[in-house]
Protein backbone atom coordinates (compact mmCIF):
# COMPACT_ATOMS: atom_id res chain seq x y z
CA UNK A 1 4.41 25.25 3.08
CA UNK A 2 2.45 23.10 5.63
CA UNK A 3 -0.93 22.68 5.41
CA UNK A 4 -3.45 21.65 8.16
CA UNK A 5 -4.33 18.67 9.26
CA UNK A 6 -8.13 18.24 8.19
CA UNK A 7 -11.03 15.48 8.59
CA UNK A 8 -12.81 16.02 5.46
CA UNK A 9 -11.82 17.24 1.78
CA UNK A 10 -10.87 21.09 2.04
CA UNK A 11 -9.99 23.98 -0.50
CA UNK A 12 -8.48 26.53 0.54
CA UNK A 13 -8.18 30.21 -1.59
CA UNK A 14 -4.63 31.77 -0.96
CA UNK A 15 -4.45 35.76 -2.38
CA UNK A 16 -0.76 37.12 -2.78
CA UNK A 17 -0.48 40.99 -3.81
CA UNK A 18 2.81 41.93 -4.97
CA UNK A 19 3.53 46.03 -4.73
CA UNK A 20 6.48 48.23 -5.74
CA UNK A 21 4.90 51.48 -4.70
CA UNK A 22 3.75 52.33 -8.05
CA UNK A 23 2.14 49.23 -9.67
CA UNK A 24 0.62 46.28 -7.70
CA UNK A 25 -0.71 42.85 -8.34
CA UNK A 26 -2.53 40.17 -6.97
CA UNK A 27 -2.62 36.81 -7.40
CA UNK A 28 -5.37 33.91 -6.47
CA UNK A 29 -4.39 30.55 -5.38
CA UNK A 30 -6.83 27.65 -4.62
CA UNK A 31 -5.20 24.43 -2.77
CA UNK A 32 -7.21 21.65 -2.60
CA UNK A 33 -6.20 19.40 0.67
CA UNK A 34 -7.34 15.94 0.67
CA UNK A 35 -8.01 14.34 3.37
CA UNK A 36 -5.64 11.59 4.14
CA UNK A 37 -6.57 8.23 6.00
CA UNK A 38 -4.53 6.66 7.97
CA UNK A 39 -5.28 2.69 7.72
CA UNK A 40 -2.77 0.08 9.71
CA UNK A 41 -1.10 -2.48 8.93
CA UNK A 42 -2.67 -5.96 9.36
CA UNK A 43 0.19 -8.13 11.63
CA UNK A 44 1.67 -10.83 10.03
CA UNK A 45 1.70 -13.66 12.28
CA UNK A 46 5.01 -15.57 12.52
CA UNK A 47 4.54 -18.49 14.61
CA UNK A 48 4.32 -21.19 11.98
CA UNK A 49 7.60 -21.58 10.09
CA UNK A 50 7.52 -24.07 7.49
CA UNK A 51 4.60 -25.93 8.02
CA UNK A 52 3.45 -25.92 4.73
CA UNK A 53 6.64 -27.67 3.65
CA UNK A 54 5.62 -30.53 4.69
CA UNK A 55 2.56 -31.23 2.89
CA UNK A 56 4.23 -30.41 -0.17
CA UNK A 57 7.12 -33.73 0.65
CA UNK A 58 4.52 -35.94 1.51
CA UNK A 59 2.78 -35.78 -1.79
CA UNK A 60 6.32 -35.99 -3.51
CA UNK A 61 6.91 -38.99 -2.12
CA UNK A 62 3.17 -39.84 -2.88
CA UNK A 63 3.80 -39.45 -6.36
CA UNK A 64 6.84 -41.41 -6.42
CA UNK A 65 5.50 -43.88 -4.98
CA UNK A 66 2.73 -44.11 -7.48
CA UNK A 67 5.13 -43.67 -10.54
CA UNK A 68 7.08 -46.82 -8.98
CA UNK A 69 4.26 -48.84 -8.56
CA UNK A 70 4.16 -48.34 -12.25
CA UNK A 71 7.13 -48.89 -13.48
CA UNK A 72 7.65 -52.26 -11.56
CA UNK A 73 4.27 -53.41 -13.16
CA UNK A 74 5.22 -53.25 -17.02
């Protein structure tokens, strides 16, 4: 089944009636369609690659500077 397209939250009563020619019967349905919204995607800029690399080797070689400094004292 395909249901419209709507702007706001929508119900929508569907009534089926089943008959053989002798008995019938009927039947109540209530859909409730939400409304759906569509948000996009922030972009992901890609134009810096590894730049954050190499803040993390300068203070590696900050600390191991430090730790020889250290060692060379005692």
């Amino acid at each position: 089944m395909t249901l419209p397209e709507v702007t706001a939250d929508t119900s929508v009563d569907i009534r089926v009636t089943v008959n053989d020619g002798e008995f019938s019967s009927s039947a109540t349905i209530t859909l409730s369609i939400t409304n759906k919204v569509e948000t996009e995607e922030p972009e992901v800029e890609t134009g810096s690659n590894g730049g954050g690399s190499i803040t993390w080797s300068i203070l590696l070689l900050m600390l191991i500077a430090v730790y020889r400094r250290r060692v060379m004292q005692i």
